[in-house]
PDB file of N, CA and C in Angstrom:
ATOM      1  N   UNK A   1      -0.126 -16.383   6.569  1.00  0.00           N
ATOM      2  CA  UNK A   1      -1.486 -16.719   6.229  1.00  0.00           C
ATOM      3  C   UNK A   1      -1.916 -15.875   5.042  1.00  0.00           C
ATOM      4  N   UNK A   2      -2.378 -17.014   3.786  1.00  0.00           N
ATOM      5  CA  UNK A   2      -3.174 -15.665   2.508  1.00  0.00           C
ATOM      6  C   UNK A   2      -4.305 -15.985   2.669  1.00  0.00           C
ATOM      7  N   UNK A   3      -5.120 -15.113   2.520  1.00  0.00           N
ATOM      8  CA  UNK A   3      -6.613 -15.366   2.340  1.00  0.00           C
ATOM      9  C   UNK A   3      -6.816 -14.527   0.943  1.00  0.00           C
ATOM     10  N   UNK A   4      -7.814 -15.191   0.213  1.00  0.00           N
ATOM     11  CA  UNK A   4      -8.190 -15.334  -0.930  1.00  0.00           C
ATOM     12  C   UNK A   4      -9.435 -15.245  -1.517  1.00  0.00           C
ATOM     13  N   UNK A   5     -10.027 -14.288  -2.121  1.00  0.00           N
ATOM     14  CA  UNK A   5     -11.662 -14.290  -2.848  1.00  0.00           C
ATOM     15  C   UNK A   5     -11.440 -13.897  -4.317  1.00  0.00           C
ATOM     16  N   UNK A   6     -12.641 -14.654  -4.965  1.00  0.00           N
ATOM     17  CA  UNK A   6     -12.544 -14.112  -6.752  1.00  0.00           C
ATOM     18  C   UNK A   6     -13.870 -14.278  -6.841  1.00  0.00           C
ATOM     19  N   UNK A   7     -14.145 -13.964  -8.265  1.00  0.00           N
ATOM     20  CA  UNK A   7     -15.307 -14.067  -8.627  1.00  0.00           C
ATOM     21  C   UNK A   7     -15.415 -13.682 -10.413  1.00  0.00           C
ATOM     22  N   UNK A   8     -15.985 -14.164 -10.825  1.00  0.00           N
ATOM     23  CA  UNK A   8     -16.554 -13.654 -12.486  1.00  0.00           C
ATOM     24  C   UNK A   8     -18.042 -13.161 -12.483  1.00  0.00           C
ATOM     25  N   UNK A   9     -18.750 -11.955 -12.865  1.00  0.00           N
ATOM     26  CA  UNK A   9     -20.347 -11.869 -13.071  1.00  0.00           C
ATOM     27  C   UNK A   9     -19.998 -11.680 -14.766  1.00  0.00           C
ATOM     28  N   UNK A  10     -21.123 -12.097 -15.448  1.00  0.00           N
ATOM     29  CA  UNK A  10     -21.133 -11.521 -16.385  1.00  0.00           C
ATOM     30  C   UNK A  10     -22.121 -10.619 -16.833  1.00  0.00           C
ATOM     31  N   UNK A  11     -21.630  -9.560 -18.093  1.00  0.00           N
ATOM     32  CA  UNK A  11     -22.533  -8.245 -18.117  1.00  0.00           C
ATOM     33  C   UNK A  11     -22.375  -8.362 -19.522  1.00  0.00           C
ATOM     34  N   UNK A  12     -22.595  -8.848 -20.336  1.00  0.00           N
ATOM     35  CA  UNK A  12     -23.213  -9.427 -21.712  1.00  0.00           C
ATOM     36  C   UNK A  12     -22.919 -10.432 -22.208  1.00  0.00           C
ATOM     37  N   UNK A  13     -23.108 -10.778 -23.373  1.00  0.00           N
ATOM     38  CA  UNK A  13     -22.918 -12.426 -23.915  1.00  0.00           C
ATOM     39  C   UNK A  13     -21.427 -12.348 -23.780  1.00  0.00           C
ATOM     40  N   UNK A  14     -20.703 -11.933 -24.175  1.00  0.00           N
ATOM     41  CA  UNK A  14     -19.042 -11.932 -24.186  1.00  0.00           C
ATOM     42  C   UNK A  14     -18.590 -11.202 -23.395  1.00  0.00           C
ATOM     43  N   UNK A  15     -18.612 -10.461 -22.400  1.00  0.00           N
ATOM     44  CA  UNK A  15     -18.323  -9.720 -21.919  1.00  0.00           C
ATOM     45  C   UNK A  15     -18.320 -10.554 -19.828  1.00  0.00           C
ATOM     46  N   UNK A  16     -17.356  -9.811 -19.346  1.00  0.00           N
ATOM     47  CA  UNK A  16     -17.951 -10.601 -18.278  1.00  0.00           C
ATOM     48  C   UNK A  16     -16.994  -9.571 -16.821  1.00  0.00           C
ATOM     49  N   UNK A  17     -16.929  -8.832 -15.772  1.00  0.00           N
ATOM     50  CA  UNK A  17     -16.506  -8.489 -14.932  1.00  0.00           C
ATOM     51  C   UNK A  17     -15.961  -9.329 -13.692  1.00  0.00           C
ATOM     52  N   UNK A  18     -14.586  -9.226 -13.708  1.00  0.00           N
ATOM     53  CA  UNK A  18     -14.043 -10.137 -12.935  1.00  0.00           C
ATOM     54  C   UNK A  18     -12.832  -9.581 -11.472  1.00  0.00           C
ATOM     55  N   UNK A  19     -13.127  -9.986 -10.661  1.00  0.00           N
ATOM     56  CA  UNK A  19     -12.568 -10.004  -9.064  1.00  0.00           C
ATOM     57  C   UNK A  19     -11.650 -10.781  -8.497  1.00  0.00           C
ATOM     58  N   UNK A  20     -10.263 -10.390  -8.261  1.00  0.00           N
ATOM     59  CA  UNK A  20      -9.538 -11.620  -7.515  1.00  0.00           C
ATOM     60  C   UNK A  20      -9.097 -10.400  -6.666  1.00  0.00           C
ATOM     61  N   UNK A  21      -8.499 -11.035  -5.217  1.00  0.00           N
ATOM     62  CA  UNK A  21      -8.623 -10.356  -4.360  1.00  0.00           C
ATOM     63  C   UNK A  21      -7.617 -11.145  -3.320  1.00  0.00           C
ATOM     64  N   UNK A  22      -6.015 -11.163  -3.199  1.00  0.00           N
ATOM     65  CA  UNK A  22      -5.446 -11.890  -1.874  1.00  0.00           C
ATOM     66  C   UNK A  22      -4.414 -10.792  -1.021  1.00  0.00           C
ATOM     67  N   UNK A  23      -4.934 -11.643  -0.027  1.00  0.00           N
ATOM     68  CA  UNK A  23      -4.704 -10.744   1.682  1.00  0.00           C
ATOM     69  C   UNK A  23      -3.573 -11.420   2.155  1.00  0.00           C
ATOM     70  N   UNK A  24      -2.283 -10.724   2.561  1.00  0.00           N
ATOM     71  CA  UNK A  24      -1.437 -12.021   3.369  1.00  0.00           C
ATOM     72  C   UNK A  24      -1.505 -11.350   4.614  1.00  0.00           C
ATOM     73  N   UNK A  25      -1.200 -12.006   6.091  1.00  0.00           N
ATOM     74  CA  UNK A  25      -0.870 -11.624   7.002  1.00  0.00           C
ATOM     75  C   UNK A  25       0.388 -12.183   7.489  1.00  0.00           C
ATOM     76  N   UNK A  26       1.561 -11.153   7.625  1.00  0.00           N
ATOM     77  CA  UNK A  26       2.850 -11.696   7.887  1.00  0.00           C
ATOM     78  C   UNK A  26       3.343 -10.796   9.173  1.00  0.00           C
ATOM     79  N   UNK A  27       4.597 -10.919   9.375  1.00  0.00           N
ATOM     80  CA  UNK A  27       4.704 -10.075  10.656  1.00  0.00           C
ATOM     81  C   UNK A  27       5.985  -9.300   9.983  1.00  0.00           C
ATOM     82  N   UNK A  28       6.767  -8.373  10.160  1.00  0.00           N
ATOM     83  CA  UNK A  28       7.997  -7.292   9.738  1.00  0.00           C
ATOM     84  C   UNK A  28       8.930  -7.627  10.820  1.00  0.00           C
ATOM     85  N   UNK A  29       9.929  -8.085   9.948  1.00  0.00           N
ATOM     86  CA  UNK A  29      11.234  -8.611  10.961  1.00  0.00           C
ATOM     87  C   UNK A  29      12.619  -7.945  10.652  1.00  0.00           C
ATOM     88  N   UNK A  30      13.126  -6.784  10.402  1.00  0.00           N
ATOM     89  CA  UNK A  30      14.134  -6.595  10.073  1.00  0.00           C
ATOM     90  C   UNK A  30      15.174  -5.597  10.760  1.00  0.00           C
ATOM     91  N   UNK A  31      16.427  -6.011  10.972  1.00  0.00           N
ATOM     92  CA  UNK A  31      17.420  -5.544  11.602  1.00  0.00           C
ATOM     93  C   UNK A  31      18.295  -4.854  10.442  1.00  0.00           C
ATOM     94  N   UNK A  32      18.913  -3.529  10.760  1.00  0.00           N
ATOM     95  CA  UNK A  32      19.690  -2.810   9.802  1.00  0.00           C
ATOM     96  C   UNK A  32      20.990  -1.732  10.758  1.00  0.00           C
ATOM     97  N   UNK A  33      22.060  -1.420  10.134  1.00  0.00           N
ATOM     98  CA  UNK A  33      22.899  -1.355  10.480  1.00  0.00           C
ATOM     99  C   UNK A  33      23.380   0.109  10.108  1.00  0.00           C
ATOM    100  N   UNK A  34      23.723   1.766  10.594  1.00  0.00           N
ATOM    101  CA  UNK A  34      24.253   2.708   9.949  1.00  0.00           C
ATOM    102  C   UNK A  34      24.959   3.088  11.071  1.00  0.00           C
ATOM    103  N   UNK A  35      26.144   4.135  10.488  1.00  0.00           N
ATOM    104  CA  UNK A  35      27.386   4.721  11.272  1.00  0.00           C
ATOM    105  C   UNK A  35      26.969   6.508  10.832  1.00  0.00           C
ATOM    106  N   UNK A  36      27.019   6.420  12.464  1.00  0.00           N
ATOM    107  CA  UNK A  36      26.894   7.952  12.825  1.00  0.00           C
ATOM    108  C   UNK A  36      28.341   8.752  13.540  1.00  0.00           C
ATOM    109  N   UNK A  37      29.052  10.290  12.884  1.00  0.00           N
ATOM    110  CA  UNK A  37      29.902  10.552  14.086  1.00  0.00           C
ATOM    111  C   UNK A  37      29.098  11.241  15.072  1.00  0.00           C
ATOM    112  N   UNK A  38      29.735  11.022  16.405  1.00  0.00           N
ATOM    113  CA  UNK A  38      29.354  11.859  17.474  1.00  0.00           C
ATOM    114  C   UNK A  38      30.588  12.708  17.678  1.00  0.00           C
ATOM    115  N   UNK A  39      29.976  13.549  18.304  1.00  0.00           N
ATOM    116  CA  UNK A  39      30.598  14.721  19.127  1.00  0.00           C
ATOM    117  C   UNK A  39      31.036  14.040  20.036  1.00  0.00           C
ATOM    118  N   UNK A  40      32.433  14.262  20.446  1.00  0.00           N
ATOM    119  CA  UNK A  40      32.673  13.548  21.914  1.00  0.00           C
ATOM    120  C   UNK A  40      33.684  14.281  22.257  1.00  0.00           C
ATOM    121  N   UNK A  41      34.022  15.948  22.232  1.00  0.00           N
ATOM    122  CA  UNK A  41      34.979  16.750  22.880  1.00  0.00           C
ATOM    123  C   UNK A  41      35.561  17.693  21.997  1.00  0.00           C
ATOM    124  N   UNK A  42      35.791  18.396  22.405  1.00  0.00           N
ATOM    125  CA  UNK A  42      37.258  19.292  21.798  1.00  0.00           C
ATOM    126  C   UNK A  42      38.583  18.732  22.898  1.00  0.00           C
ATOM    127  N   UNK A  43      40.158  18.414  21.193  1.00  0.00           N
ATOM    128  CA  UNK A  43      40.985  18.332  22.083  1.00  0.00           C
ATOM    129  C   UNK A  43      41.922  19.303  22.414  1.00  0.00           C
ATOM    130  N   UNK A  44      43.048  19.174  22.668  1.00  0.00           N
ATOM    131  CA  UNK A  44      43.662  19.999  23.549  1.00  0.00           C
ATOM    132  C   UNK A  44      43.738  21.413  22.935  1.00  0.00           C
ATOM    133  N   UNK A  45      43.866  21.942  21.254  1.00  0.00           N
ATOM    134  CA  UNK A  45      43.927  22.577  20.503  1.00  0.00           C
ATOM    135  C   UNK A  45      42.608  23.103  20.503  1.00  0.00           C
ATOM    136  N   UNK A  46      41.692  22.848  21.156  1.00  0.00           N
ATOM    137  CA  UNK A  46      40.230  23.336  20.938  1.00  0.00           C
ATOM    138  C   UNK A  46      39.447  23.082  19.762  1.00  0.00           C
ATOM    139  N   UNK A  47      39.819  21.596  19.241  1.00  0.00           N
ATOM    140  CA  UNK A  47      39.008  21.302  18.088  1.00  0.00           C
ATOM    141  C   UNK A  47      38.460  20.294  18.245  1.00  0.00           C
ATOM    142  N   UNK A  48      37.229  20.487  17.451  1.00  0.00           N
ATOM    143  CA  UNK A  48      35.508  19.281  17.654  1.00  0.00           C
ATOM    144  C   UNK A  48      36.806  18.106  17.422  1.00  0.00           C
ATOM    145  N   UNK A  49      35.784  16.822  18.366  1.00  0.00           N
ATOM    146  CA  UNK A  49      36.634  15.396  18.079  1.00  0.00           C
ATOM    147  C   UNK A  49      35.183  14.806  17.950  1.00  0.00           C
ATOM    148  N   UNK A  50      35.045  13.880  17.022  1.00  0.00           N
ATOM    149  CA  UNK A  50      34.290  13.145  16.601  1.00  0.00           C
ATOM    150  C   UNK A  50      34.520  11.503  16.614  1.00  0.00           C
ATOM    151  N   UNK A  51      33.968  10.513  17.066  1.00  0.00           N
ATOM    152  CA  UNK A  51      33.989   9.291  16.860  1.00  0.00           C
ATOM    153  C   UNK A  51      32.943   8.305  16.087  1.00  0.00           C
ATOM    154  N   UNK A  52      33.243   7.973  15.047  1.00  0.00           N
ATOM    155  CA  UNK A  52      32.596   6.649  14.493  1.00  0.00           C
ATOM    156  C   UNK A  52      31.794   5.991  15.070  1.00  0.00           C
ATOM    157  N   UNK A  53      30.542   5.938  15.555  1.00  0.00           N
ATOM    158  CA  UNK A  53      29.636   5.224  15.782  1.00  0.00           C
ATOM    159  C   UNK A  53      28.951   4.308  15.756  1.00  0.00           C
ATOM    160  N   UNK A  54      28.654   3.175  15.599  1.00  0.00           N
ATOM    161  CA  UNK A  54      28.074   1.933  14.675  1.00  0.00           C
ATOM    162  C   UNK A  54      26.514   1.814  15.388  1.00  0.00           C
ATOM    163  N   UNK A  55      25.595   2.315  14.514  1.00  0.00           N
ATOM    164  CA  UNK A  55      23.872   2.239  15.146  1.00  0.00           C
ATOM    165  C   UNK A  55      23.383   0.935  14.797  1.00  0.00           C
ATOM    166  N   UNK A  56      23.157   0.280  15.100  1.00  0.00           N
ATOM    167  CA  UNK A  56      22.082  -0.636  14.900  1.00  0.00           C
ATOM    168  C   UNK A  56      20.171  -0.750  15.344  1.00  0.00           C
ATOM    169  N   UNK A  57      19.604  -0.887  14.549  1.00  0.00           N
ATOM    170  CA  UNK A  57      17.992  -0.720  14.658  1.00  0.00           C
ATOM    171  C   UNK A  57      17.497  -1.574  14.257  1.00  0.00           C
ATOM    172  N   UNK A  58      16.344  -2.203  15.425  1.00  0.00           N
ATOM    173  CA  UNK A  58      15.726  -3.405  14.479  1.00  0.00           C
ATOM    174  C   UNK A  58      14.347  -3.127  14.562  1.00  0.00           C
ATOM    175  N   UNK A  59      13.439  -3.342  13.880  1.00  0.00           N
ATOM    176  CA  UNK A  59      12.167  -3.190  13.529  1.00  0.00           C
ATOM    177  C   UNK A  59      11.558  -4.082  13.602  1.00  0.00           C
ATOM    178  N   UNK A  60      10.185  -4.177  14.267  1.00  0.00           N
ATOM    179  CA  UNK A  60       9.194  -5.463  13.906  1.00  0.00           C
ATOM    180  C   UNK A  60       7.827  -4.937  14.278  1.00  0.00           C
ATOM    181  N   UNK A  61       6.815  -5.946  13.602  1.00  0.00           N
ATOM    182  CA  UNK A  61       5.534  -5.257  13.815  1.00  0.00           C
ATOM    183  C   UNK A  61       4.787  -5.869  12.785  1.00  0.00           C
ATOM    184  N   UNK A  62       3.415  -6.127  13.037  1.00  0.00           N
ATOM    185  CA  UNK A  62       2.461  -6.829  11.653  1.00  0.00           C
ATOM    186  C   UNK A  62       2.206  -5.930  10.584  1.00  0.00           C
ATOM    187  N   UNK A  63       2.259  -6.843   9.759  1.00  0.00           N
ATOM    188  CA  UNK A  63       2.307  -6.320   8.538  1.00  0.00           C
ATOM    189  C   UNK A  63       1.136  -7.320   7.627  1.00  0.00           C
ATOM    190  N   UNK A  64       0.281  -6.049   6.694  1.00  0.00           N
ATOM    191  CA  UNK A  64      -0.704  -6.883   5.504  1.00  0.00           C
ATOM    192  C   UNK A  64      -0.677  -6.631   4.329  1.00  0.00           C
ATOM    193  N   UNK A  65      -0.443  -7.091   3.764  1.00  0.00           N
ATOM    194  CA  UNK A  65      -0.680  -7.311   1.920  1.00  0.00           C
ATOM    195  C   UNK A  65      -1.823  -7.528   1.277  1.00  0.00           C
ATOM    196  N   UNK A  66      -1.974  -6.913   0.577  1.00  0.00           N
ATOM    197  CA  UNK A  66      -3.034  -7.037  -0.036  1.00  0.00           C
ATOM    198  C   UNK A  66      -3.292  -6.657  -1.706  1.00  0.00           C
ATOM    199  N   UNK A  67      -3.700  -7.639  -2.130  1.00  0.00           N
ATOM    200  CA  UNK A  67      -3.398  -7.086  -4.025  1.00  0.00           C
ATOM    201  C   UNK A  67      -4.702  -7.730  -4.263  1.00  0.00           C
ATOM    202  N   UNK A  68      -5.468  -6.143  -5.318  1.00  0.00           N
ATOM    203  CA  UNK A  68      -6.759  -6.358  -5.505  1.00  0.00           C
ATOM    204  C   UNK A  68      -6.549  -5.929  -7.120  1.00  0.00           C
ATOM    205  N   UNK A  69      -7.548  -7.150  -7.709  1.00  0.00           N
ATOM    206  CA  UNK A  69      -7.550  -6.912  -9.132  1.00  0.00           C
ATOM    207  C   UNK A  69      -8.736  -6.811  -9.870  1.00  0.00           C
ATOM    208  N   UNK A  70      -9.905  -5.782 -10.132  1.00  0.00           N
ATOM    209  CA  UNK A  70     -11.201  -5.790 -10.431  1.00  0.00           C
ATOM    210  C   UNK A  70     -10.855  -5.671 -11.905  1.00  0.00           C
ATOM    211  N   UNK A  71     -11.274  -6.091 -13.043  1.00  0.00           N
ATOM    212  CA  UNK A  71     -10.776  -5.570 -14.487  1.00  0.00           C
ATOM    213  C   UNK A  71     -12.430  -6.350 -15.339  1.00  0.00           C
ATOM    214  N   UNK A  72     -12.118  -6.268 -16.434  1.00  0.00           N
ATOM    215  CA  UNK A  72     -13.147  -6.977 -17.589  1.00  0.00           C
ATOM    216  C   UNK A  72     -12.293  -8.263 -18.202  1.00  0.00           C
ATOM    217  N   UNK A  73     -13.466  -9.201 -18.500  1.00  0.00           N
ATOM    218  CA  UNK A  73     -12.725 -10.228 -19.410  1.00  0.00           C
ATOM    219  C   UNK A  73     -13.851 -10.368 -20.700  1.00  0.00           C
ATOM    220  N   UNK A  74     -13.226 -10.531 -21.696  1.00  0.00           N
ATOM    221  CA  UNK A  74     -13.873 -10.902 -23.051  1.00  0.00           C
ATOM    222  C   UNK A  74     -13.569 -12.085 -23.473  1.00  0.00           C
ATOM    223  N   UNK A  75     -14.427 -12.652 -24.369  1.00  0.00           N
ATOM    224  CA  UNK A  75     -14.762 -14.189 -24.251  1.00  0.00           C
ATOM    225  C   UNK A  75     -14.676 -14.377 -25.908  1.00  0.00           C
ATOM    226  N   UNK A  76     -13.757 -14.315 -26.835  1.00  0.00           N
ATOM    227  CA  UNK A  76     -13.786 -14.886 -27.769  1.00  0.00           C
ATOM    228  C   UNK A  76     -14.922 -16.104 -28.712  1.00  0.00           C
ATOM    229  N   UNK A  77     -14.528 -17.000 -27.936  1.00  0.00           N
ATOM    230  CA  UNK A  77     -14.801 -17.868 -27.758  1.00  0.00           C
ATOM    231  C   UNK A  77     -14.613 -19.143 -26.750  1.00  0.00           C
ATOM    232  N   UNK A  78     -14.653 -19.998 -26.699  1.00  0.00           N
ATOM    233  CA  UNK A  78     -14.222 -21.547 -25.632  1.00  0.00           C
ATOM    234  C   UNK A  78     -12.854 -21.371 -25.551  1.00  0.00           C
ATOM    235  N   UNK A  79     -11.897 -20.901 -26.335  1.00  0.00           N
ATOM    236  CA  UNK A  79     -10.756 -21.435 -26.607  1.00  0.00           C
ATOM    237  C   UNK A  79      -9.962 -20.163 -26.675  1.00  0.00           C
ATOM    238  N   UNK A  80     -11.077 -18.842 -26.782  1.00  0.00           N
ATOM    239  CA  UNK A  80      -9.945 -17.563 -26.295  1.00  0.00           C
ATOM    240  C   UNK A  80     -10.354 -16.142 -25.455  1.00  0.00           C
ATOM    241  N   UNK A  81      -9.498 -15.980 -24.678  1.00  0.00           N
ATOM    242  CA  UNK A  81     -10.617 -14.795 -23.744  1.00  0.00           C
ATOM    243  C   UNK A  81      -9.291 -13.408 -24.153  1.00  0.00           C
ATOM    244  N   UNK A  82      -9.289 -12.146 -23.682  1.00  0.00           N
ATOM    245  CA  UNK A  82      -8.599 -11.303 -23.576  1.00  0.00           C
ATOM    246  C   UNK A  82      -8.848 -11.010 -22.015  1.00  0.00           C
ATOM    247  N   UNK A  83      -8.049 -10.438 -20.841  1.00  0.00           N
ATOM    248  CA  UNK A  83      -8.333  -9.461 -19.886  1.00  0.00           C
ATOM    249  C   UNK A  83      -7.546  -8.639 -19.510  1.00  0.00           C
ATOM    250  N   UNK A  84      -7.815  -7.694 -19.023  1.00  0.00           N
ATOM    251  CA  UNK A  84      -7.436  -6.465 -18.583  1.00  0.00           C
ATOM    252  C   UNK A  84      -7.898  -6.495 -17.151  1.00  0.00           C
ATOM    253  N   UNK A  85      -6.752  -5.175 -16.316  1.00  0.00           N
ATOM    254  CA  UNK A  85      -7.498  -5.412 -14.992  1.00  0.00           C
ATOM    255  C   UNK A  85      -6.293  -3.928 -14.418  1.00  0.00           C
ATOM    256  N   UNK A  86      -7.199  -3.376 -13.572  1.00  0.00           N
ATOM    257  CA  UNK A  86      -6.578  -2.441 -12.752  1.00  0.00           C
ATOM    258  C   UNK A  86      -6.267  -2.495 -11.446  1.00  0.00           C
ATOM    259  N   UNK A  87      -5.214  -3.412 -11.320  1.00  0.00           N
ATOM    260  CA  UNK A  87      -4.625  -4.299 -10.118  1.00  0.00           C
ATOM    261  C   UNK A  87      -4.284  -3.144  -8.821  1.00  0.00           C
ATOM    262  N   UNK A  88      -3.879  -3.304  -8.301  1.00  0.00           N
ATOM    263  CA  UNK A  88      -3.480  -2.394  -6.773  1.00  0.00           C
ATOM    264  C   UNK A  88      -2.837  -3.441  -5.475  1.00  0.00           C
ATOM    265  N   UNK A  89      -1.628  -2.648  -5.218  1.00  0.00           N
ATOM    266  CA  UNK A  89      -1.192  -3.254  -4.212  1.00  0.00           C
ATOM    267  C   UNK A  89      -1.102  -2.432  -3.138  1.00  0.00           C
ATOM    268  N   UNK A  90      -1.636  -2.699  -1.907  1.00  0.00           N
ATOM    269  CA  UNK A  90      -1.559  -2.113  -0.511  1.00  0.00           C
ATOM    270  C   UNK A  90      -0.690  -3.289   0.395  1.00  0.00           C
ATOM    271  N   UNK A  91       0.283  -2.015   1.172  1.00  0.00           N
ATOM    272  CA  UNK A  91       0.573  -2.682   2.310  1.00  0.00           C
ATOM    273  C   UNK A  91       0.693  -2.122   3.198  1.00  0.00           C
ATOM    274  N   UNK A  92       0.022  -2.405   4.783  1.00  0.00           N
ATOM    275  CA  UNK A  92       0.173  -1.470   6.324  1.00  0.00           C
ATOM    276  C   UNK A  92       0.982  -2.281   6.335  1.00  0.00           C
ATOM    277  N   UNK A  93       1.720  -1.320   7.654  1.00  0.00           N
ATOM    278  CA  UNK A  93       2.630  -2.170   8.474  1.00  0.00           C
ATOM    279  C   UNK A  93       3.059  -1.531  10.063  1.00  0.00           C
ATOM    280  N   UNK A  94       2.993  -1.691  11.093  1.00  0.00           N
ATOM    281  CA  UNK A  94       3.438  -0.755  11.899  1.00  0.00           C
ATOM    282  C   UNK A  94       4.332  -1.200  12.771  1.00  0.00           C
ATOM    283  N   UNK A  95       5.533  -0.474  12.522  1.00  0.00           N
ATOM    284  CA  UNK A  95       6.572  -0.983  13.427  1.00  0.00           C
ATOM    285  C   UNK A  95       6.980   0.150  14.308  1.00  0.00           C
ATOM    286  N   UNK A  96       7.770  -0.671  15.351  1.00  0.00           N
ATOM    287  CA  UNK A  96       8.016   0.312  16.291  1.00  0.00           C
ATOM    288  C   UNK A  96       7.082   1.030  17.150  1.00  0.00           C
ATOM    289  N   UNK A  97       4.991   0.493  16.692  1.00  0.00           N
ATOM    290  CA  UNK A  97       4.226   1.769  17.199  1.00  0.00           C
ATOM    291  C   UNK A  97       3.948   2.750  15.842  1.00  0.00           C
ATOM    292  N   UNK A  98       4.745   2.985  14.749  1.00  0.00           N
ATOM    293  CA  UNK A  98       4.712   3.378  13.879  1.00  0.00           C
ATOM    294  C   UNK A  98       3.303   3.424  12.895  1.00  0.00           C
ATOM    295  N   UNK A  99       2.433   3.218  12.493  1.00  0.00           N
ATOM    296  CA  UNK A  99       1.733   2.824  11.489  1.00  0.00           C
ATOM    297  C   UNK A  99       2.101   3.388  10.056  1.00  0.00           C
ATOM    298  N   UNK A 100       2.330   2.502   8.992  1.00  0.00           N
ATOM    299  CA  UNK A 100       2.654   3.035   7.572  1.00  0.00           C
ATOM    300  C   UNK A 100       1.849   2.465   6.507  1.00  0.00           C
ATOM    301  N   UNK A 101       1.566   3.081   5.625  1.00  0.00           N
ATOM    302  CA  UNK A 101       1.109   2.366   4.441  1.00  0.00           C
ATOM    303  C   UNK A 101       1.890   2.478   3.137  1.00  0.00           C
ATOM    304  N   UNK A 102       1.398   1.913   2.588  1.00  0.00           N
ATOM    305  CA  UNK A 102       2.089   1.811   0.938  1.00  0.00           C
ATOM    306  C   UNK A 102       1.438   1.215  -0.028  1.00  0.00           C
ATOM    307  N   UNK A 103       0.855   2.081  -1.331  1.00  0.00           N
ATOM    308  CA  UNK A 103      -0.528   1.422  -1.919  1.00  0.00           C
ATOM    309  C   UNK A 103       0.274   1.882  -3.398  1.00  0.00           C
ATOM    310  N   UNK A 104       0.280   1.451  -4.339  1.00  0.00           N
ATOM    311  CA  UNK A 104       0.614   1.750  -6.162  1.00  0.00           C
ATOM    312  C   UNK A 104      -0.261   0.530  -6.796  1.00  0.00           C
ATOM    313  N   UNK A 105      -0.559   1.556  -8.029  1.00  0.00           N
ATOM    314  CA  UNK A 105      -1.021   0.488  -8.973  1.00  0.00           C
ATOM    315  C   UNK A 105      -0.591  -0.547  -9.810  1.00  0.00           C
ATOM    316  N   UNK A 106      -1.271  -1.262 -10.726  1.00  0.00           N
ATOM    317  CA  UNK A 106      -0.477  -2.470 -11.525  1.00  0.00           C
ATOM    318  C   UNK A 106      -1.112  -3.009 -12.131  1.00  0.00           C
ATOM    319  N   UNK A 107      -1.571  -2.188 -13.300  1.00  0.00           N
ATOM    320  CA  UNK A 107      -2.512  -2.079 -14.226  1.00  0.00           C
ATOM    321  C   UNK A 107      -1.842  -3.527 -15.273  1.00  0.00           C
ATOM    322  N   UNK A 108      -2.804  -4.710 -15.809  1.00  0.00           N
ATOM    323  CA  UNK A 108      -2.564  -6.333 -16.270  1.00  0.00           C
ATOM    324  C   UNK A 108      -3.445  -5.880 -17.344  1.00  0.00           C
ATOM    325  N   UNK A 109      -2.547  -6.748 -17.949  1.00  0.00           N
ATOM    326  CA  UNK A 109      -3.143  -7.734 -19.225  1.00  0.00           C
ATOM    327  C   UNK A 109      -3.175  -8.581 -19.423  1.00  0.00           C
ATOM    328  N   UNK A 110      -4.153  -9.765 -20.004  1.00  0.00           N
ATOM    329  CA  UNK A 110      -3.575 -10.997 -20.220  1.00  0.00           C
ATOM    330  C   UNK A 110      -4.316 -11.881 -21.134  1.00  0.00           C
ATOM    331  N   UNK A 111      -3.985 -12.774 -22.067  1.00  0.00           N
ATOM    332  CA  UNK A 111      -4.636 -13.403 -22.730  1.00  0.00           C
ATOM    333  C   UNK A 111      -4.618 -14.430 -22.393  1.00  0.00           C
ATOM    334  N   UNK A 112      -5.725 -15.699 -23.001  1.00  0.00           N
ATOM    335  CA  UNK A 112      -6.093 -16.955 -22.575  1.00  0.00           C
ATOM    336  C   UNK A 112      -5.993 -17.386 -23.762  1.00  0.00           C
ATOM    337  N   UNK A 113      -5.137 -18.759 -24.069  1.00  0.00           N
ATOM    338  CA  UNK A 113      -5.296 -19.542 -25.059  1.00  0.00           C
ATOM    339  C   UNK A 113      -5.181 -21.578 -24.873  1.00  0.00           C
ATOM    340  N   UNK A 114      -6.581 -21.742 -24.482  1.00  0.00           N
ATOM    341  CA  UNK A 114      -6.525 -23.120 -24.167  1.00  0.00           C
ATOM    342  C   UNK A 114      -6.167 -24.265 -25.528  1.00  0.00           C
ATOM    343  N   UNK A 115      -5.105 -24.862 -24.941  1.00  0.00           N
ATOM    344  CA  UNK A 115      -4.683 -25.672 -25.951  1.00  0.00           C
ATOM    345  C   UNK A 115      -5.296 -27.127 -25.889  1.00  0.00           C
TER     346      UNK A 115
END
């Protein structure tokens, strides 16, 4: 599921402050695989014996996305805008009972040229 809000206000003749804003709600599904030795004796010589292990772990738990982009747009004219925007991506997630986050930026540019 994404859910979705935007918006444009403007704050002078060319000038204008703009909002997009989408949410996903997904769930965290992933299984992964590492090899551990164990301890499993000393042998007859009195030395550690170790065996190869194969771990497997699987993870699950809801998880949200979310990428928010507040920036300025300039208005050329009809036919050309410039914008900029100081984007951000967040994501919780909690698996296992776990709760985690993870948030970085993703600072845009972009021009408009209607043909």
């Amino acid at each position: 599921t994404v859910v979705s809000l935007a918006g444009i206000a403007p704050v002078g003749k060319r000038a204008s402050f703009i909002f997009d804003c989408m949410v996903a709600f997904s769930q965290h599904d992933r299984t992964y695989m590492q090899y551990e030795y164990l301890y499993v004796g000393d042998d007859i010589n009195g030395y550690p014996q170790y065996q190869n292990t194969e771990i497997i772990t699987h993870e699950t738990g809801p998880k949200v996305s979310a990428f928010f982009m507040p920036g300025m747009r300039f208005q050329k004219n009809e036919n050309r805008a410039f914008q900029f925007a100081m984007a951000g991506v967040i994501e919780w997630r909690k698996i296992n009972g776990v709760s985690e986050t993870i948030s970085f930026p993703v600072p845009m540019c972009s021009w408009f040229f209607k043909f």
